[in-house]
C-alpha atoms as a PDB file:
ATOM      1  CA  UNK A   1     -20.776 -15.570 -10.191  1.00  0.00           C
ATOM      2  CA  UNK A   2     -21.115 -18.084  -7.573  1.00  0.00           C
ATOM      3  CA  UNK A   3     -20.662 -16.344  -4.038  1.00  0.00           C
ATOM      4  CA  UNK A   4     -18.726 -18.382  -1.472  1.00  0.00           C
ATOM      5  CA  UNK A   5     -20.586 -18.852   2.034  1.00  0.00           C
ATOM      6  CA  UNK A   6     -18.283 -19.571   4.562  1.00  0.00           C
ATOM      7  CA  UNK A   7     -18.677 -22.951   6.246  1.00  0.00           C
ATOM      8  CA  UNK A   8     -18.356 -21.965   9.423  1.00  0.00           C
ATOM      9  CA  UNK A   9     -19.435 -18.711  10.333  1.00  0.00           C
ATOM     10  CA  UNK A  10     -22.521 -17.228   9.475  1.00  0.00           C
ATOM     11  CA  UNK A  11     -23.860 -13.719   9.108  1.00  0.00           C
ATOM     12  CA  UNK A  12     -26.059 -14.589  12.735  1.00  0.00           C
ATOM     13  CA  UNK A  13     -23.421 -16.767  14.725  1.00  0.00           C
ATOM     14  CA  UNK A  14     -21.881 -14.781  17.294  1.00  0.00           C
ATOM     15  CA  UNK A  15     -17.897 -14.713  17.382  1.00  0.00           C
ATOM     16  CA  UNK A  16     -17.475 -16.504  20.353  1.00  0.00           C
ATOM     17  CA  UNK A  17     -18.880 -19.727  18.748  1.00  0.00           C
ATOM     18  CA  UNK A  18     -15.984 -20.607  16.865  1.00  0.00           C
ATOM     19  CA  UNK A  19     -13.504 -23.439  17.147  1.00  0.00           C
ATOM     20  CA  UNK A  20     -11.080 -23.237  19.971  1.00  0.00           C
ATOM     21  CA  UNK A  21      -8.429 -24.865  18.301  1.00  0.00           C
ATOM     22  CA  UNK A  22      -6.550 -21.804  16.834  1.00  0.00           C
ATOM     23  CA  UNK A  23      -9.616 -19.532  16.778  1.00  0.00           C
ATOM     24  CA  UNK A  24      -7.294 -16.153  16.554  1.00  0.00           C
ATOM     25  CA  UNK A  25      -4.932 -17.139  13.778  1.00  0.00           C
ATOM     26  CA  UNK A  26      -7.738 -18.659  11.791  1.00  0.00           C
ATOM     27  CA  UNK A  27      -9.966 -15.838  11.839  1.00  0.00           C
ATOM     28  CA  UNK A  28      -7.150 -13.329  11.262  1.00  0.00           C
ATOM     29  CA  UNK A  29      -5.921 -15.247   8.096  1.00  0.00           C
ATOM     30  CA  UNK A  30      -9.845 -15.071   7.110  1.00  0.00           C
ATOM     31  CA  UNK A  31      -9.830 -11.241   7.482  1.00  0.00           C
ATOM     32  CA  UNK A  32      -6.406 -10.880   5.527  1.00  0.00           C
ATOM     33  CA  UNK A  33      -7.801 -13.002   2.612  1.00  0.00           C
ATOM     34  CA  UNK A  34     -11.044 -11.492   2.554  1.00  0.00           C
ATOM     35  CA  UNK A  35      -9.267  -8.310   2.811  1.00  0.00           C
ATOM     36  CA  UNK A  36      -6.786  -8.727  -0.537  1.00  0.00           C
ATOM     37  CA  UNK A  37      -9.871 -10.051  -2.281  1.00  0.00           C
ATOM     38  CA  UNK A  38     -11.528  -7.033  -1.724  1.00  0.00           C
ATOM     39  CA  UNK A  39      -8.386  -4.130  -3.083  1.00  0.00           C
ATOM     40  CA  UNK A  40      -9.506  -4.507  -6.522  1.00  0.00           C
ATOM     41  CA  UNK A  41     -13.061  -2.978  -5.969  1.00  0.00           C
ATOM     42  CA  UNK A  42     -11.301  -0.613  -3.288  1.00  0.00           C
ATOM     43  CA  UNK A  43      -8.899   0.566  -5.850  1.00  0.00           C
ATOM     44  CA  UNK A  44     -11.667   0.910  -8.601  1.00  0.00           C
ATOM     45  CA  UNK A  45     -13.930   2.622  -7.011  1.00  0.00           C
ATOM     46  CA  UNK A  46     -12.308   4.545  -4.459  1.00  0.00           C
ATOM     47  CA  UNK A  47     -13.035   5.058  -0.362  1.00  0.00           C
ATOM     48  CA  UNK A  48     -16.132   7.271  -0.638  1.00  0.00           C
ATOM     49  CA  UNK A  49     -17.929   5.077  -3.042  1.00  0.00           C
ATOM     50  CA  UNK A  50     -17.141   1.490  -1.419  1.00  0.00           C
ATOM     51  CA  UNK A  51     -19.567  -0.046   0.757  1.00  0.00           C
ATOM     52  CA  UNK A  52     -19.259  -3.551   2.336  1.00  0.00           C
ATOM     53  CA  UNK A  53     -22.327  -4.499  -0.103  1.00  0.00           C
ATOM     54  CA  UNK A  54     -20.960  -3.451  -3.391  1.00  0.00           C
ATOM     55  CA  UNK A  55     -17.753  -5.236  -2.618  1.00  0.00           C
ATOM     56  CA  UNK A  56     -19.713  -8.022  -2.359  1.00  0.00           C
ATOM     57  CA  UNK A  57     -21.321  -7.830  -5.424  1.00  0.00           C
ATOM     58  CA  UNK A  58     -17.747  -7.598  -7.579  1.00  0.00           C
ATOM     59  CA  UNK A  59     -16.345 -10.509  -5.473  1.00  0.00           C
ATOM     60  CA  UNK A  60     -17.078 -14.341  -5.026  1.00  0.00           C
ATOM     61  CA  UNK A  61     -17.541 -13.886  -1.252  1.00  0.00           C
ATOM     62  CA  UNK A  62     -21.352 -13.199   0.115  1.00  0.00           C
ATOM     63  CA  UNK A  63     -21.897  -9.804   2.183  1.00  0.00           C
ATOM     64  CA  UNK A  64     -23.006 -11.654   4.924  1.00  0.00           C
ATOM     65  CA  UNK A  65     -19.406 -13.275   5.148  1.00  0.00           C
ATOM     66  CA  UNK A  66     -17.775  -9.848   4.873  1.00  0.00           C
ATOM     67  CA  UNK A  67     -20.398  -8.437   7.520  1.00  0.00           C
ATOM     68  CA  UNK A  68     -18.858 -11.362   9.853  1.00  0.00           C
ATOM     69  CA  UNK A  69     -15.291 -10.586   9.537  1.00  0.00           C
ATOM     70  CA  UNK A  70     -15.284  -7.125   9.567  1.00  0.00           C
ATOM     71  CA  UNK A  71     -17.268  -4.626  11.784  1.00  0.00           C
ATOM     72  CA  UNK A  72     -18.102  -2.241   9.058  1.00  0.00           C
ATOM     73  CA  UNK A  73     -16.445  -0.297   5.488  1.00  0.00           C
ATOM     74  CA  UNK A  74     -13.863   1.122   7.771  1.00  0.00           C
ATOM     75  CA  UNK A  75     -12.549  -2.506   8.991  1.00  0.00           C
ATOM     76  CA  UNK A  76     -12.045  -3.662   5.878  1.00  0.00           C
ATOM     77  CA  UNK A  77     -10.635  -0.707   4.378  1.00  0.00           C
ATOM     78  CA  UNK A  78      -7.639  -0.703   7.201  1.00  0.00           C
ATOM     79  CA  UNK A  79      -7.205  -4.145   6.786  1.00  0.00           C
ATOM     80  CA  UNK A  80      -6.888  -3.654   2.769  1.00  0.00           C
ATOM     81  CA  UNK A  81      -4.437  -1.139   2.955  1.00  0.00           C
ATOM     82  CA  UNK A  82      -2.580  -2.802   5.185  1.00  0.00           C
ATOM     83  CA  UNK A  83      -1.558  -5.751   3.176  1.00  0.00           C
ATOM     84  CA  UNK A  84      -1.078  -4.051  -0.252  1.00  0.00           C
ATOM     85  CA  UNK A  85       1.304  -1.087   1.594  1.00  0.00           C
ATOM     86  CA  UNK A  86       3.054  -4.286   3.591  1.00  0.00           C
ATOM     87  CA  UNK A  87       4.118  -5.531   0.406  1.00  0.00           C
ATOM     88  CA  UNK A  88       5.178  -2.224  -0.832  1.00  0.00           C
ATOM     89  CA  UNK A  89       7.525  -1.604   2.424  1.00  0.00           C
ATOM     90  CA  UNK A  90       9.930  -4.332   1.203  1.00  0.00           C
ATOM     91  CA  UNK A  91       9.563  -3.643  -2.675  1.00  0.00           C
ATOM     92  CA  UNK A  92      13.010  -1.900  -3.091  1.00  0.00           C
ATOM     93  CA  UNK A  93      14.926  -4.374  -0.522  1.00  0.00           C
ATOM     94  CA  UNK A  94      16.339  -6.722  -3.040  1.00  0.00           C
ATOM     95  CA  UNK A  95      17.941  -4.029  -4.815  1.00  0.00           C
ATOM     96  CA  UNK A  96      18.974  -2.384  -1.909  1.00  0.00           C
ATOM     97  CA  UNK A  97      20.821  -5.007  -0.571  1.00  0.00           C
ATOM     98  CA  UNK A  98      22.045  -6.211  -4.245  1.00  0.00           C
ATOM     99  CA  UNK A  99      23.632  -3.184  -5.082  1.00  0.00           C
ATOM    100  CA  UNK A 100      27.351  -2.854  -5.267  1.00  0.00           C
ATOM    101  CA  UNK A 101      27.883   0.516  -6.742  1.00  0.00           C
ATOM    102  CA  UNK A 102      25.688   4.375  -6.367  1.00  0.00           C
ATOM    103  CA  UNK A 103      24.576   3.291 -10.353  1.00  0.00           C
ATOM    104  CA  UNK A 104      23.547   0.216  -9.997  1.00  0.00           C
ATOM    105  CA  UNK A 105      21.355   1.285  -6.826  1.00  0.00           C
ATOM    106  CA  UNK A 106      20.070   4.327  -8.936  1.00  0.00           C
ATOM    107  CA  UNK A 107      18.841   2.200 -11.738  1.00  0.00           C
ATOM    108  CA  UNK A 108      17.649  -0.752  -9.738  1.00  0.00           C
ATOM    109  CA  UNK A 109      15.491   1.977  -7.681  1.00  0.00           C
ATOM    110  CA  UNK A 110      14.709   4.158 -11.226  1.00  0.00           C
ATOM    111  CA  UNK A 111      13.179   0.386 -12.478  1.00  0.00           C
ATOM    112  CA  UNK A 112      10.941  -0.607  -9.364  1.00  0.00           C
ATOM    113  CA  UNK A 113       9.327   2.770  -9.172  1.00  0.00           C
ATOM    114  CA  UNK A 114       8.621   2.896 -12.843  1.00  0.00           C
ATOM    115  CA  UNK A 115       7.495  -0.737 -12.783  1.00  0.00           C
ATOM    116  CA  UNK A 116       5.011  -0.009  -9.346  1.00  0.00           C
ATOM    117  CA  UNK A 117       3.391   3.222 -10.885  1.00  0.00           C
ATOM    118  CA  UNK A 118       2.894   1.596 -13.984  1.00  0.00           C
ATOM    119  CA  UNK A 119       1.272  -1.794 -13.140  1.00  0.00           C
ATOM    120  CA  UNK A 120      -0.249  -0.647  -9.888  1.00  0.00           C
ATOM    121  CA  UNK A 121      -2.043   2.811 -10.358  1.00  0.00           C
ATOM    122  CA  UNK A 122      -5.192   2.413  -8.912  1.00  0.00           C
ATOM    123  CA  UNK A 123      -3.526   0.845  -5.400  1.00  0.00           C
ATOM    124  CA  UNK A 124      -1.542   3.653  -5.293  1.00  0.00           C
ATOM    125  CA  UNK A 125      -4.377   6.275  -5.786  1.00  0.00           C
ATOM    126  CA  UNK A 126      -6.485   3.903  -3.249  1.00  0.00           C
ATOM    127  CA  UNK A 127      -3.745   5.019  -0.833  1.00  0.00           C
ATOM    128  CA  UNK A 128      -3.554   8.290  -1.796  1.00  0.00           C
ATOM    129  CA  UNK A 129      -7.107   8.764  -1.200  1.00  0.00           C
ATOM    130  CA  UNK A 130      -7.074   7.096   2.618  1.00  0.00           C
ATOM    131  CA  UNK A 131      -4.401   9.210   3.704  1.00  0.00           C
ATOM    132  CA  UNK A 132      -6.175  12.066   2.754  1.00  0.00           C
ATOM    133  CA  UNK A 133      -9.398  10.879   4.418  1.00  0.00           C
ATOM    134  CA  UNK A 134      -7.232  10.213   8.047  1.00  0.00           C
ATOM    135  CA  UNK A 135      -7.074  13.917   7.630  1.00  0.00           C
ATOM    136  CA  UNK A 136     -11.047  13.739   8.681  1.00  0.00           C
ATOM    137  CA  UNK A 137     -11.837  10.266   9.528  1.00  0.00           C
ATOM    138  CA  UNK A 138     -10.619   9.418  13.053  1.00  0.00           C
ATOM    139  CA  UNK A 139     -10.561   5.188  12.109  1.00  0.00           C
ATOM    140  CA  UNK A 140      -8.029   5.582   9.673  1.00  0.00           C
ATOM    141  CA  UNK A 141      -5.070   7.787  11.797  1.00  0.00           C
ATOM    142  CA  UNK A 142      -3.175   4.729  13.094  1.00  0.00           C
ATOM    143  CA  UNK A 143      -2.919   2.771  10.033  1.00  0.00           C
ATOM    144  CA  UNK A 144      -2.033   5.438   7.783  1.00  0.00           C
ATOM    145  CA  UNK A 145       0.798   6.835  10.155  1.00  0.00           C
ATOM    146  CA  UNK A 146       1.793   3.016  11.086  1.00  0.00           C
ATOM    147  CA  UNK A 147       1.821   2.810   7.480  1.00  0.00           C
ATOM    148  CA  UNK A 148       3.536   6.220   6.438  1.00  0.00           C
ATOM    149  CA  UNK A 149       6.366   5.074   8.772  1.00  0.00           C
ATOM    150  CA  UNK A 150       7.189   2.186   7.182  1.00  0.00           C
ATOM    151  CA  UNK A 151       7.265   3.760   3.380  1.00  0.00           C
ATOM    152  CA  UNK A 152       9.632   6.639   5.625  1.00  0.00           C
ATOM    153  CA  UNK A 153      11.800   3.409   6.508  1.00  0.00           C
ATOM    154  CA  UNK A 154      11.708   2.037   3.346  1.00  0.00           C
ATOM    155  CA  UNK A 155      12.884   5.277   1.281  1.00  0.00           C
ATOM    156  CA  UNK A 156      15.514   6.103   4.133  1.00  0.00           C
ATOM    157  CA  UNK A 157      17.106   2.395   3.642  1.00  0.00           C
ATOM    158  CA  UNK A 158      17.400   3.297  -0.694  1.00  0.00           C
ATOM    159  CA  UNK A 159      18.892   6.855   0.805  1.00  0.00           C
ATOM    160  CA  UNK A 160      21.654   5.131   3.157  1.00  0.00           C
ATOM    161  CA  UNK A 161      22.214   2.429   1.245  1.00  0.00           C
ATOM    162  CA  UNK A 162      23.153   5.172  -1.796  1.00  0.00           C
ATOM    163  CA  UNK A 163      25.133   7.190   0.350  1.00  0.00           C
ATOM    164  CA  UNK A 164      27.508   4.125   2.181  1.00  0.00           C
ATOM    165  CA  UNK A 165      28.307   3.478  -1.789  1.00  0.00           C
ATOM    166  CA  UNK A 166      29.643   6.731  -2.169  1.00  0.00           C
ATOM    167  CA  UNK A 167      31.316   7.031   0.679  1.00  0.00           C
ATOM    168  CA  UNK A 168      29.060   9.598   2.661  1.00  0.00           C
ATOM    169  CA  UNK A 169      26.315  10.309   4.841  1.00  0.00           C
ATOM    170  CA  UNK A 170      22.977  11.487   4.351  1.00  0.00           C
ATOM    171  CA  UNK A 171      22.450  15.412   4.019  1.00  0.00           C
ATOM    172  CA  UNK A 172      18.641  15.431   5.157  1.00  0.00           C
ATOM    173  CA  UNK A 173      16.073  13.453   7.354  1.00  0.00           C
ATOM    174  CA  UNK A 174      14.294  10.899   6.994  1.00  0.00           C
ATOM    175  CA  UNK A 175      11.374  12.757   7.285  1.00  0.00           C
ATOM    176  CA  UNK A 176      12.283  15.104   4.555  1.00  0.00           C
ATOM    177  CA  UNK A 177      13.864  12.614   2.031  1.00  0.00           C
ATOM    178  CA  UNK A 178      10.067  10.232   2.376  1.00  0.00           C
ATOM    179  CA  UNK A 179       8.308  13.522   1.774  1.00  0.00           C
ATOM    180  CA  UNK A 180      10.590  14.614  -0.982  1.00  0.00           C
ATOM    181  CA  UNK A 181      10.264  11.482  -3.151  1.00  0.00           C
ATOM    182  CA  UNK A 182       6.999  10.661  -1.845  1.00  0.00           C
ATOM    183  CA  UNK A 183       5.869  13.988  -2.990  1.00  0.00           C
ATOM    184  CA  UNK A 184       7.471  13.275  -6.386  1.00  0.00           C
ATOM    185  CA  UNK A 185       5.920   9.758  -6.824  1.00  0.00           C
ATOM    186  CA  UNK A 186       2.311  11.398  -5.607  1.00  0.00           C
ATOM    187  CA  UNK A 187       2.337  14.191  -8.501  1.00  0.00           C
ATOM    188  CA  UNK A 188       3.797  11.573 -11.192  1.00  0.00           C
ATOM    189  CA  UNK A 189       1.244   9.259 -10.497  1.00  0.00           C
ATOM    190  CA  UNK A 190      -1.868  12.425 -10.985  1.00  0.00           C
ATOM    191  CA  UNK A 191      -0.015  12.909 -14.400  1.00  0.00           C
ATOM    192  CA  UNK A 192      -0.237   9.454 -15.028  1.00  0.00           C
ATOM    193  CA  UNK A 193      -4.002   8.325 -14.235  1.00  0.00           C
ATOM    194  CA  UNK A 194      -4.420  11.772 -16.330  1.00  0.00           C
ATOM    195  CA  UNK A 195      -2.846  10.150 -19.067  1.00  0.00           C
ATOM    196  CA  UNK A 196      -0.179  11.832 -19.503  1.00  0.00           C
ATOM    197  CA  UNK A 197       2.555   9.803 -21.586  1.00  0.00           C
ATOM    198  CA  UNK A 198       5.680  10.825 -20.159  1.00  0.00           C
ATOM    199  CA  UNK A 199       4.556  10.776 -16.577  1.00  0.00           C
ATOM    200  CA  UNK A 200       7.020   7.934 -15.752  1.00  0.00           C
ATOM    201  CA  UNK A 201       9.742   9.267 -17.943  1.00  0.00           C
ATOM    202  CA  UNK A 202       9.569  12.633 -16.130  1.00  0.00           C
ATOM    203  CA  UNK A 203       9.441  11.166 -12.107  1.00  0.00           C
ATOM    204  CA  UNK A 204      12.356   9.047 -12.695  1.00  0.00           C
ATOM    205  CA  UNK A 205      14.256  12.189 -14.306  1.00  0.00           C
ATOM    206  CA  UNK A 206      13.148  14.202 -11.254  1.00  0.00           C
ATOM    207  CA  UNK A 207      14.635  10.921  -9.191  1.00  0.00           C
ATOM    208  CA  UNK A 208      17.783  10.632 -11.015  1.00  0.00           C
ATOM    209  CA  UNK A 209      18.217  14.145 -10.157  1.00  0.00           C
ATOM    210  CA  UNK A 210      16.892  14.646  -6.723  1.00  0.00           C
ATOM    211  CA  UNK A 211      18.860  11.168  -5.028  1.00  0.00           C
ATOM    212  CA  UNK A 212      22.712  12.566  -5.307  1.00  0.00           C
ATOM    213  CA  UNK A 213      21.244  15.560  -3.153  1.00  0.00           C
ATOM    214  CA  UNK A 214      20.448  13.407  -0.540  1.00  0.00           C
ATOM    215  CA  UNK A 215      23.741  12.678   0.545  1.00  0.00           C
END
């Protein structure tokens, strides 16, 4: 594999040396595609075996380049996460908003979660694992719970959005209704890295049942 050194910085050349002509934006669009490139070896391998090095190695892009866009494991890690839970935030929206009746909603929702544990298992377990590891690790706090809010704002728009469509308001939190179905989605998704076959079959049964409670 041919490793990609980047033309302008190198692993010596301090920071402040680079263009002036849109230095932020540039650099931060570096990080962020640096950063997606590397979620594949994340997810693999997990957050305790993962070092800036062996990402390198599975990857087109040199360690020195990932040395000079991110401080350390940690950087990169937050910046990783980051853009793979960003897209997740939105992931229900369309059928949110497309919905026009409590069914439709329920098997739009019932769809996208069986679709997201299915084709994305190791991101999700790569998420799983760094939340548990802001538990210790003092880096990772304000991503995770910047990033835990917006998955709580994400599963309270499916909740609202069910209950306007049947006339009624939510019975429960926020709070409670993220750590309900989050809870749900976290022990489904065990079952189904332990290959388990009807992991999927059994979540969205526990959804179908749990989401009419809500409101």
């Amino acid at each position: 594999m041919t490793k990609q050194h980047d033309p302008a910085p190198t692993a010596t050349r301090q920071r402040s040396a680079r263009p002036r002509r849109d230095p932020v934006d540039k650099y931060e669009a570096r990080r962020v595609e640096l950063a997606e490139a590397a979620l594949n070896t994340l997810a693999e391998l997990g957050y305790a075996k993962t070092s800036l090095r062996e990402i390198a190695q599975k990857s087109e892009y040199t360690h020195a380049v990932l040395h000079y866009y991110f401080e350390d494991k940690l950087d990169l890690i937050r910046c990783s996460i980051r853009q793979f839970k960003a897209q997740c935030a939105t992931r229900y929206d369309v059928v949110t908003a497309a919905a026009q009746s409590q069914e439709a909603l329920m098997n739009g929702f019932l769809d996208k979660l069986a679709e997201t544990i299915r084709d994305e298992p190791q991101m999700h377990s790569l998420w799983y694992d760094l939340r548990a590891q802001a538990l210790f690790e003092d880096a990772f706090r304000d991503v995770v719970n910047e990033i835990d809010k917006s998955l709580e704002e994400m599963v309270w728009r499916v909740v609202m959005r069910y209950a306007e469509l049947g006339g009624r308001q939510p019975s429960i939190t926020p709070g409670a209704a993220y750590a309900l179905l989050d809870g749900l989605f976290q022990k489904h998704l065990l079952l189904h890295v332990s290959n388990q076959p009807d992991a999927i079959a059994r979540l969205l049964d526990e959804v179908r049942t749990l989401l009419p409670r809500l409101v």
